[in-house]
Protein backbone atom coordinates (compact mmCIF):
# COMPACT_ATOMS: atom_id res chain seq x y z
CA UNK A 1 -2.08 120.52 29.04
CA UNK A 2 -1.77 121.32 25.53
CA UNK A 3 -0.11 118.29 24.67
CA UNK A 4 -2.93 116.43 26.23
CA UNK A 5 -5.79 118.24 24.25
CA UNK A 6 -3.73 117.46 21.08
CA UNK A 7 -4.07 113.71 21.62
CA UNK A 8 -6.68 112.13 19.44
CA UNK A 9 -9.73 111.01 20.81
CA UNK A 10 -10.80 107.75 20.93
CA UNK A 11 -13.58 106.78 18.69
CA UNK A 12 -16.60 104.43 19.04
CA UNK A 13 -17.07 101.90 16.92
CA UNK A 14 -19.89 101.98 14.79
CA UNK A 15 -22.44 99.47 15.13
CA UNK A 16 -24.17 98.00 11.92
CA UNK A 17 -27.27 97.11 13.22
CA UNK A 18 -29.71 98.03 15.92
CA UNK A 19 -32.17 95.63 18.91
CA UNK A 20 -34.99 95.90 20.35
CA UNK A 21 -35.39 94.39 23.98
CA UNK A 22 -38.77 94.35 25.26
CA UNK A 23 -39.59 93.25 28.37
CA UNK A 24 -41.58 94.84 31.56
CA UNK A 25 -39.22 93.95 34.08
CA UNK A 26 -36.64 97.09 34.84
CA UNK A 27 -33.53 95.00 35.59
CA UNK A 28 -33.94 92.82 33.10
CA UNK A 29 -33.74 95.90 30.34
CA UNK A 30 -30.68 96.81 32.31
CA UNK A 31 -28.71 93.90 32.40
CA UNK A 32 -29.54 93.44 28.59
CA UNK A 33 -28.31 96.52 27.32
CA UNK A 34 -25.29 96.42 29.65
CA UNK A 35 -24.75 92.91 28.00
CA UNK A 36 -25.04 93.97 24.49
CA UNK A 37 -24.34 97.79 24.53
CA UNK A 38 -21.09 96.72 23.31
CA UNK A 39 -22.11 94.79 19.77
CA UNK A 40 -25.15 96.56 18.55
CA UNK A 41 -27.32 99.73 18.87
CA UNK A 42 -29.68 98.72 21.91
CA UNK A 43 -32.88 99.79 22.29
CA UNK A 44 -35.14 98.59 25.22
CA UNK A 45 -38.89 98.93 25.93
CA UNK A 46 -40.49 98.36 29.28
CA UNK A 47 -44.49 97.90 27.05
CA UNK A 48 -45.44 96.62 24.06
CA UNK A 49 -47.04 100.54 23.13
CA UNK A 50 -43.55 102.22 24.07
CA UNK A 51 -42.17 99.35 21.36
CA UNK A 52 -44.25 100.36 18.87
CA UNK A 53 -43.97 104.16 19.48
CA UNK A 54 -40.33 103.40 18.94
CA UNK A 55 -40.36 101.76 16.51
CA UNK A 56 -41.49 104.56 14.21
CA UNK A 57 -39.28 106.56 14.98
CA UNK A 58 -35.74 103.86 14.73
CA UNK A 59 -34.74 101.77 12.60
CA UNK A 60 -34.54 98.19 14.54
CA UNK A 61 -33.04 95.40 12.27
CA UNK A 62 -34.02 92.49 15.25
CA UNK A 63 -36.54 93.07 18.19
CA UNK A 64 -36.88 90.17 21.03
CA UNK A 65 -39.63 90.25 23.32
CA UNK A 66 -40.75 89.20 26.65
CA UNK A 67 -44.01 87.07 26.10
CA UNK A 68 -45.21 87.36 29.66
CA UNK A 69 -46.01 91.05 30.05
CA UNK A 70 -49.22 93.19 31.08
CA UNK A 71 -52.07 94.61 28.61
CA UNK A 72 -49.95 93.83 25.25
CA UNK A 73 -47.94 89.95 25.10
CA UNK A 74 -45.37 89.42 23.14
CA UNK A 75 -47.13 88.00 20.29
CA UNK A 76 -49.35 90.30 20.31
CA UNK A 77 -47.02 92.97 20.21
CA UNK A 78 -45.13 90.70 17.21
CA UNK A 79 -48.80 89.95 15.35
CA UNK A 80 -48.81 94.12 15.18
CA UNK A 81 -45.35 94.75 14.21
CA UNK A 82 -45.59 92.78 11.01
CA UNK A 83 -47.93 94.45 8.36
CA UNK A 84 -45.66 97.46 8.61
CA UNK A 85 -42.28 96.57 9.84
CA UNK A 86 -42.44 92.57 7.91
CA UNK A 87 -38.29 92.66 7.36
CA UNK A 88 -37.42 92.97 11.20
CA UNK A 89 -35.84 89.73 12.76
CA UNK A 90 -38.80 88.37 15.13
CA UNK A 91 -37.36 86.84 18.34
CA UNK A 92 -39.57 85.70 21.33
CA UNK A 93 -38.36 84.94 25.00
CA UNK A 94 -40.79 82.67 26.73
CA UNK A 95 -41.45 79.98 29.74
CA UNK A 96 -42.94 76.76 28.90
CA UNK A 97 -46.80 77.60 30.03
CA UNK A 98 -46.33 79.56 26.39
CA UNK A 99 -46.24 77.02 24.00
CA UNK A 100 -50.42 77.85 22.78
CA UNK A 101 -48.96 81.42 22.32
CA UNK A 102 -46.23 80.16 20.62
CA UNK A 103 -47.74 78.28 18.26
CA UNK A 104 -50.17 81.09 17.24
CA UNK A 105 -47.22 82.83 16.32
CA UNK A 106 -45.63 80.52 14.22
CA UNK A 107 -48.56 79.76 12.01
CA UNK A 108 -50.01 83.27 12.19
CA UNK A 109 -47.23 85.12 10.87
CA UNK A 110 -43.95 83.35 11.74
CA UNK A 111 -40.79 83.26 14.27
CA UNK A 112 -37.47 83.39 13.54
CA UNK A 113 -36.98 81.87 16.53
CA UNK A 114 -38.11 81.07 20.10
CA UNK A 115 -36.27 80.87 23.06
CA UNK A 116 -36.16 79.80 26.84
CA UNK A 117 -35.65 81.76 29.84
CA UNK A 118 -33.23 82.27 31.42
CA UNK A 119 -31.46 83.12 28.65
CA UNK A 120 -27.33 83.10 28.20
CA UNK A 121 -25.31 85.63 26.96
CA UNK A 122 -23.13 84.15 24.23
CA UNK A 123 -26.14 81.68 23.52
CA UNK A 124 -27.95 84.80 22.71
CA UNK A 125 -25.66 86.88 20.49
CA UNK A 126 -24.60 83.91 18.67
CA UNK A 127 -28.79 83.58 17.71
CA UNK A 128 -28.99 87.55 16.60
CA UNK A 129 -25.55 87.38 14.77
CA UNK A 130 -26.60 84.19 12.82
CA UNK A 131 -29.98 85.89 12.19
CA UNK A 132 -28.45 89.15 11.06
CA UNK A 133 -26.32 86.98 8.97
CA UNK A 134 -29.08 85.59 7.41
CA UNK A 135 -30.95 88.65 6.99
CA UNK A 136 -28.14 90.34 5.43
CA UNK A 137 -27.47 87.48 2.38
CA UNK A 138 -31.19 87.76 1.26
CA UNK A 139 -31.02 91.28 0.68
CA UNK A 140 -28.84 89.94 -2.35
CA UNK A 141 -30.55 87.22 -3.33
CA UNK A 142 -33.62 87.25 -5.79
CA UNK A 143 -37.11 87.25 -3.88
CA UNK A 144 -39.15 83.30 -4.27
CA UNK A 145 -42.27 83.27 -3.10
CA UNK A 146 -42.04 79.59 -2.07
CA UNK A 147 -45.36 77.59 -0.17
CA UNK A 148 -42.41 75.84 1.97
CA UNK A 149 -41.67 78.95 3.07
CA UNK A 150 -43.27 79.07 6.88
CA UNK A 151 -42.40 75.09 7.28
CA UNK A 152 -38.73 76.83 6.79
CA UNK A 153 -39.22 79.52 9.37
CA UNK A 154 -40.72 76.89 11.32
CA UNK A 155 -37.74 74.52 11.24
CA UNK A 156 -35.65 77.29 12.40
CA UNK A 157 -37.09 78.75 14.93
CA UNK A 158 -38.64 75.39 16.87
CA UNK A 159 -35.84 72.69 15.77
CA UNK A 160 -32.61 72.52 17.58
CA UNK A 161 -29.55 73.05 15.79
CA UNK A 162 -26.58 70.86 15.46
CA UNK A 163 -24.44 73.80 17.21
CA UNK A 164 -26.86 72.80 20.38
CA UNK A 165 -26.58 69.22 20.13
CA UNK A 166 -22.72 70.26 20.09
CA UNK A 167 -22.46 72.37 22.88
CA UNK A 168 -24.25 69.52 24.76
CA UNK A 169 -22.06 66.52 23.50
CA UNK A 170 -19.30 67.98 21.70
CA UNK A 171 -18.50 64.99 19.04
CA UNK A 172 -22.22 64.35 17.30
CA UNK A 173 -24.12 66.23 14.31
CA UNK A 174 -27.39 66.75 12.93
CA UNK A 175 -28.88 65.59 9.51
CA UNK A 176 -31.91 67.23 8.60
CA UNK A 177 -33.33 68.54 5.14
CA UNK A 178 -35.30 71.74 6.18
CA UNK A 179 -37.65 71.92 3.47
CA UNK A 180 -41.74 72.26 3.41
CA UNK A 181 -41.63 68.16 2.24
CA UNK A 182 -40.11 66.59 5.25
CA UNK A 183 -42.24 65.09 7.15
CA UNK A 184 -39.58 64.16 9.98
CA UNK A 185 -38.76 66.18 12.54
CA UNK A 186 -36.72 65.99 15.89
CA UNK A 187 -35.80 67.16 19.21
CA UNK A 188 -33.34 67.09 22.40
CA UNK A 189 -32.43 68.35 25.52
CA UNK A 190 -29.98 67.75 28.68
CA UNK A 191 -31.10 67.31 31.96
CA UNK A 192 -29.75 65.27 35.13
CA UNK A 193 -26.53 64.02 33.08
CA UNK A 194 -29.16 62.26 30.39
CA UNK A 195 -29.77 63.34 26.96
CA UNK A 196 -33.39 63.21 26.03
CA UNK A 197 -33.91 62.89 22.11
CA UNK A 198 -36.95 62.25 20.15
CA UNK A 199 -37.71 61.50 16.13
CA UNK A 200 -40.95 62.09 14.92
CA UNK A 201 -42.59 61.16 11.57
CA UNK A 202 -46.01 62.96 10.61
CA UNK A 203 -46.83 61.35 7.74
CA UNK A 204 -49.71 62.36 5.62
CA UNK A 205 -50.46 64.86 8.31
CA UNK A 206 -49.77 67.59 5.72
CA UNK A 207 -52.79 69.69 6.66
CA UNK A 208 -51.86 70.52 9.86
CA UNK A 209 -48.28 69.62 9.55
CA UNK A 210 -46.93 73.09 10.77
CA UNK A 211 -48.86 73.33 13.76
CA UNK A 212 -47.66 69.78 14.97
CA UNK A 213 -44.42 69.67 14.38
CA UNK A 214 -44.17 72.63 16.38
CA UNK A 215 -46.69 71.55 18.70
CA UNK A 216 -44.43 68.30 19.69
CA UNK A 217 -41.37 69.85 20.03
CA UNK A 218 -42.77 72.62 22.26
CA UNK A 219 -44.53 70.13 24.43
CA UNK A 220 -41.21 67.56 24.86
CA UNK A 221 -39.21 70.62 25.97
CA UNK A 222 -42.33 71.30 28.78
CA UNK A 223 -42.74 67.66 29.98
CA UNK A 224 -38.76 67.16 29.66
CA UNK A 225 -37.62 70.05 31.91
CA UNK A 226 -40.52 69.33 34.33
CA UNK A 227 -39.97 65.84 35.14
CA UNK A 228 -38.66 64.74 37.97
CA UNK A 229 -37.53 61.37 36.63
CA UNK A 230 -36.70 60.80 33.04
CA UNK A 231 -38.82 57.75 31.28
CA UNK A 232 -39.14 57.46 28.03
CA UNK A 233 -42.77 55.45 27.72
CA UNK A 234 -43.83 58.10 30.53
CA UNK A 235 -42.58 61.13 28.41
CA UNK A 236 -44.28 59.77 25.35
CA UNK A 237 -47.45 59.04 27.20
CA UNK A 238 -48.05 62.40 28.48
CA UNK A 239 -46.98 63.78 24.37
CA UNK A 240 -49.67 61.50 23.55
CA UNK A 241 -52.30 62.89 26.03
CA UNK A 242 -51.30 66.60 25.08
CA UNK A 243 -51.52 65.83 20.88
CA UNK A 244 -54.87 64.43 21.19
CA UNK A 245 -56.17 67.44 23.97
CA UNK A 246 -54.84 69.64 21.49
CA UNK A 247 -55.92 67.80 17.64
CA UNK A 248 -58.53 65.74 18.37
CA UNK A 249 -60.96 67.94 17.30
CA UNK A 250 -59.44 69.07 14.08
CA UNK A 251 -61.35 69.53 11.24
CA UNK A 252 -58.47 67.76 9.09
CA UNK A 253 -59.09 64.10 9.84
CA UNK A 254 -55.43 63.34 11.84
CA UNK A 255 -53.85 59.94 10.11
CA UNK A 256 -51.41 57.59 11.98
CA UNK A 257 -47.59 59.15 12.95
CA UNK A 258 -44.78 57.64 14.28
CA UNK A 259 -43.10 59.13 17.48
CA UNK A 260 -39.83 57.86 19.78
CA UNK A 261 -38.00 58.87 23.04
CA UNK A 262 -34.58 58.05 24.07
CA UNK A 263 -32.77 58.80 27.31
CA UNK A 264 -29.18 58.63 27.25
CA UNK A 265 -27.80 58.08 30.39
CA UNK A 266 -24.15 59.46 29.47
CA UNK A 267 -22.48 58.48 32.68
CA UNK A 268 -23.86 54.35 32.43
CA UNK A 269 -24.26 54.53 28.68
CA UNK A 270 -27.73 53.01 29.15
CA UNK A 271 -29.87 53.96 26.70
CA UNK A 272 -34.01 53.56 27.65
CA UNK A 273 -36.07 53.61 24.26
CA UNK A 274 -39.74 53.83 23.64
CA UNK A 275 -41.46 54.11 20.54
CA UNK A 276 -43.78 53.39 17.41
CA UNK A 277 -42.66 51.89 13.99
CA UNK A 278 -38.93 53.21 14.41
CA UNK A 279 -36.00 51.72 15.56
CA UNK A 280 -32.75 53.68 17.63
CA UNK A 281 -28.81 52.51 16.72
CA UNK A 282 -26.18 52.11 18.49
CA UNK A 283 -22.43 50.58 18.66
CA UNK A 284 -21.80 48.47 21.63
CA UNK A 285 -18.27 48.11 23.04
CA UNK A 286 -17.27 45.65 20.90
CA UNK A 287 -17.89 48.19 17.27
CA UNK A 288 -21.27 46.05 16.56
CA UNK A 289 -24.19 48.15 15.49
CA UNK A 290 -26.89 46.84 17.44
CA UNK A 291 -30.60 47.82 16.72
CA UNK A 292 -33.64 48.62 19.79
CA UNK A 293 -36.72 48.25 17.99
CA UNK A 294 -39.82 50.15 18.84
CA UNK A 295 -43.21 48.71 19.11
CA UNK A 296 -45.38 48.03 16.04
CA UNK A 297 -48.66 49.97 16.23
CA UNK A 298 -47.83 53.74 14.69
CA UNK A 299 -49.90 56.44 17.49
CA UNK A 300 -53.17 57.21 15.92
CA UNK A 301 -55.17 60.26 17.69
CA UNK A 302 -58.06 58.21 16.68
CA UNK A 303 -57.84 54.02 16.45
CA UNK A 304 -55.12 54.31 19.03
CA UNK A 305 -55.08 57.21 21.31
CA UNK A 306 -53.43 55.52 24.46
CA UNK A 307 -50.96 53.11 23.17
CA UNK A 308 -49.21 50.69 25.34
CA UNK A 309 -45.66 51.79 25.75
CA UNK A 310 -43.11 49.45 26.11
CA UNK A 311 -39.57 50.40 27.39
CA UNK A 312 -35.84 49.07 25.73
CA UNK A 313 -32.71 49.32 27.13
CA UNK A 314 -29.46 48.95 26.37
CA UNK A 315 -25.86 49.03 28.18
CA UNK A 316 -22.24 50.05 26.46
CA UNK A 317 -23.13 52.07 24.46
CA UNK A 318 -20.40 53.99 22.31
CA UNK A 319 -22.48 56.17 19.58
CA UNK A 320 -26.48 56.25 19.54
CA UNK A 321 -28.46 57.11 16.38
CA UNK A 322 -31.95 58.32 15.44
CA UNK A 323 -32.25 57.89 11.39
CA UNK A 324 -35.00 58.44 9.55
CA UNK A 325 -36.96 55.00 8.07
CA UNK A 326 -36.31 56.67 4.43
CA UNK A 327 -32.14 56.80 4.83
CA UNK A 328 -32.36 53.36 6.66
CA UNK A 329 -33.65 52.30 3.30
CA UNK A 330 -31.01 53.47 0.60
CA UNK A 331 -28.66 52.07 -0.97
CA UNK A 332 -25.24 53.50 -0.64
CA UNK A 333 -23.59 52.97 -4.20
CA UNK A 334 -20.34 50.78 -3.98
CA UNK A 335 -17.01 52.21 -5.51
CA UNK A 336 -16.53 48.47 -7.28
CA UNK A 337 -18.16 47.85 -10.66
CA UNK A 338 -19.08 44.32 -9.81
CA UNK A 339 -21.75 45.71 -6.65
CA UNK A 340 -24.40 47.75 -7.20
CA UNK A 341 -24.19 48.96 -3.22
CA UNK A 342 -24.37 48.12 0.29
CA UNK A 343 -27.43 49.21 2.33
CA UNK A 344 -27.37 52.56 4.42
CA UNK A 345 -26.85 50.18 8.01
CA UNK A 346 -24.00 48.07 6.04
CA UNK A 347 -22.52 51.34 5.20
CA UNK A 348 -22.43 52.25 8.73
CA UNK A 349 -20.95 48.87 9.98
CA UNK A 350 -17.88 50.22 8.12
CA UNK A 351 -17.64 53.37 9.72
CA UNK A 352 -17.12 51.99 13.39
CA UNK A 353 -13.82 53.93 14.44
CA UNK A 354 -14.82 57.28 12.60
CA UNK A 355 -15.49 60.29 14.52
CA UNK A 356 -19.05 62.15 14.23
CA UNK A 357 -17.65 64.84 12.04
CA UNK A 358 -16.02 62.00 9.31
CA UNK A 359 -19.57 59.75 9.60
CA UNK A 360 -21.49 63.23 8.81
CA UNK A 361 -19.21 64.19 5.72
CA UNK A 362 -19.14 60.62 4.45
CA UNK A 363 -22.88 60.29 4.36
CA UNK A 364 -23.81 63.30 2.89
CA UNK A 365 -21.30 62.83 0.44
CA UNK A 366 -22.99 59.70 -0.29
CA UNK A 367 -26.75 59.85 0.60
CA UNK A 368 -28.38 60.75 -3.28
CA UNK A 369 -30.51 63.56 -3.33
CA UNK A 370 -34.16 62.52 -1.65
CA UNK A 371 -34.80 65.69 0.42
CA UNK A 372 -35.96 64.01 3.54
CA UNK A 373 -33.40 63.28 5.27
CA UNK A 374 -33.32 63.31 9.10
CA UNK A 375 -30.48 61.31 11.50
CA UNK A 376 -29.12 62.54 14.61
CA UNK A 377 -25.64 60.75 15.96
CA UNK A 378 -24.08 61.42 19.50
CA UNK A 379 -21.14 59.17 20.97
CA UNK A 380 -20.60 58.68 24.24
CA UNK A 381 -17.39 59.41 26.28
């Protein structure tokens, strides 16, 4: 026995930081803090006024929230957690009849990000780790109060990353300058063995930029997941009819903005496009870059608030890319003195046989340094 008390004891680790799970279902509490218990200091609140009550008396580094709940939301809860808790990580876990609530959010007082039930484990930790991350490197660096600053917040918490395009096709990447100038934007999802991806261009929209940016994305992931049958004119028809229910009113006058869908059929390799003033890329079987252009009108909320869709298809596909009409444009400088360069879709004729990871280093490497980028690549097994 004495030999036994003499042994040391084992020790816990200590955890650096601490979250907050809100939500007003019991088991749901449970099964979070029995799925985190191990990584952080879990707290869990079955209100939005038990929250708040402990709140002032923890210190919570990251609090997610159940939108859905009785007498307080989640955003509401969020909108009164700011003016005296403003440094705590701001998640939100929400279905798609959310997305008004969302947006409030957003442009009220910012998310850090949003996310979809049901929600995944690992998915989940590797959000509040990257978060914490974050959170922990601007502690160090100097305060800027910047006007981009929401269209940032913004970008992260609505925009897919590339780690999701990843874990969906494995060899693809993402592009994207997140910055308060970029007027571009994108999104994508899985669903039935397709990849759904979109590439929108505001424009001059700058007034109301934030709110419809997030606003589109929001609504694709709704009409996406709730289709029964992917079509790309139908999927931007019904964006269409949801923008103008939603802006037409505005007291910013909304200019023209230029919005396509693609499914990816990654079983076929079939791609179906539909859009306005862009074009999609793609290698067939043979290493050709082949072009679908999209139809010629740009979507006006106005002038041209039900445009006629057209669909375009195309079979054998290897790698499919959305790029931005700015990056189509540049010229790539050439390594011999007696070019200037080779357009941006020459450059990309030569990179046929490289993987997704080489194409993304080589471009950036050589895109100059415009800071509104946006290009999305995926190739097909």
């Amino acid at each position: 026995m004495e030999l036994i008390l003499q042994r040391p004891q084992k020790k816990e680790s200590v955890k650096k930081y601490s979250v907050m799970y809100v939500d007003d279902e019991p088991v749901n509490l449970r099964i979070f803090q029995h799925a985190f218990k191990r990584d952080y200091n879990v707290l869990t609140a079955s209100s939005g006024f038990e929250a708040l009550e402990m709140l002032s008396e923890n210190k919570v580094d990251l609090i997610i929230t159940d939108q859905q709940m009785p007498k307080m939301s989640g955003v509401d809860l969020l909108a009164k957690i700011v003016p005296k808790h403003p440094n705590i990580i701001r998640m939100i876990m929400t279905g798609f009849s959310d997305i008004g609530a969302i947006i409030r959010a957003v442009n009220e007082f910012g998310l850090d990000k949003y996310l979809v039930k049901p929600w995944d484990r690992d998915q989940l930790k590797a959000e509040f780790d990257k978060a914490l991350e974050k959170k922990e490197s601007e502690k160090t660096a100097p305060k800027t109060a910047d006007v981009g600053d929401s269209m940032l917040k913004l970008n992260e918490s609505i925009l897919p990353s590339d780690k999701d395009l990843k874990e969906l096709i494995s060899d693809s990447f993402v592009l994207f300058d997140n910055n308060a100038d970029n007027s571009y934007g994108y999104w994508f999802g899985e669903k039935q063995g397709k990849l759904a991806m979109a590439c929108f261009d505001i424009g001059d929209n700058v007034n109301v930029s934030l709110a419809v940016k997030s606003y589109i994305s929001l609504s694709l992931s709704e009409i996406v997941y709730k289709s029964d049958k992917l079509d790309s004119a139908e999927i931007l028809g019904k964006l269409y009819v949801k923008i103008r229910n939603k802006f037409e009113g505005n007291d910013a006058p909304m200019k023209p903005m230029d919005i396509s869908m693609a499914i990816i059929d990654l079983n076929s390799k079939e791609i179906s496009y539909s859009g306005s003033n862009q074009s999609m890329y793609y290698f067939d079987t043979e290493g050709k870059l082949q072009m679908l252009n999209g139809d010629k009108e740009a979507y006006h909320i106005v002038e041209n608030n039900n445009p006629k869709l057209s669909v375009h298809t195309a079979n054998g596909v290897t790698k499919a890319y959305f790029i931005s009409k700015n990056m189509v444009n540049q010229i790539i400088p050439s390594n011999d003195s007696s070019t200037e360069g080779v357009s941006f879709l020459q450059y990309m004729r030569g990179m046929t046989d490289a993987s997704m990871n080489e194409q993304f280093e080589k471009i950036t490497k050589q895109l100059s340094g415009e800071s509104s980028k946006c290009m999305i690549g995926v190739k097909l097994k």
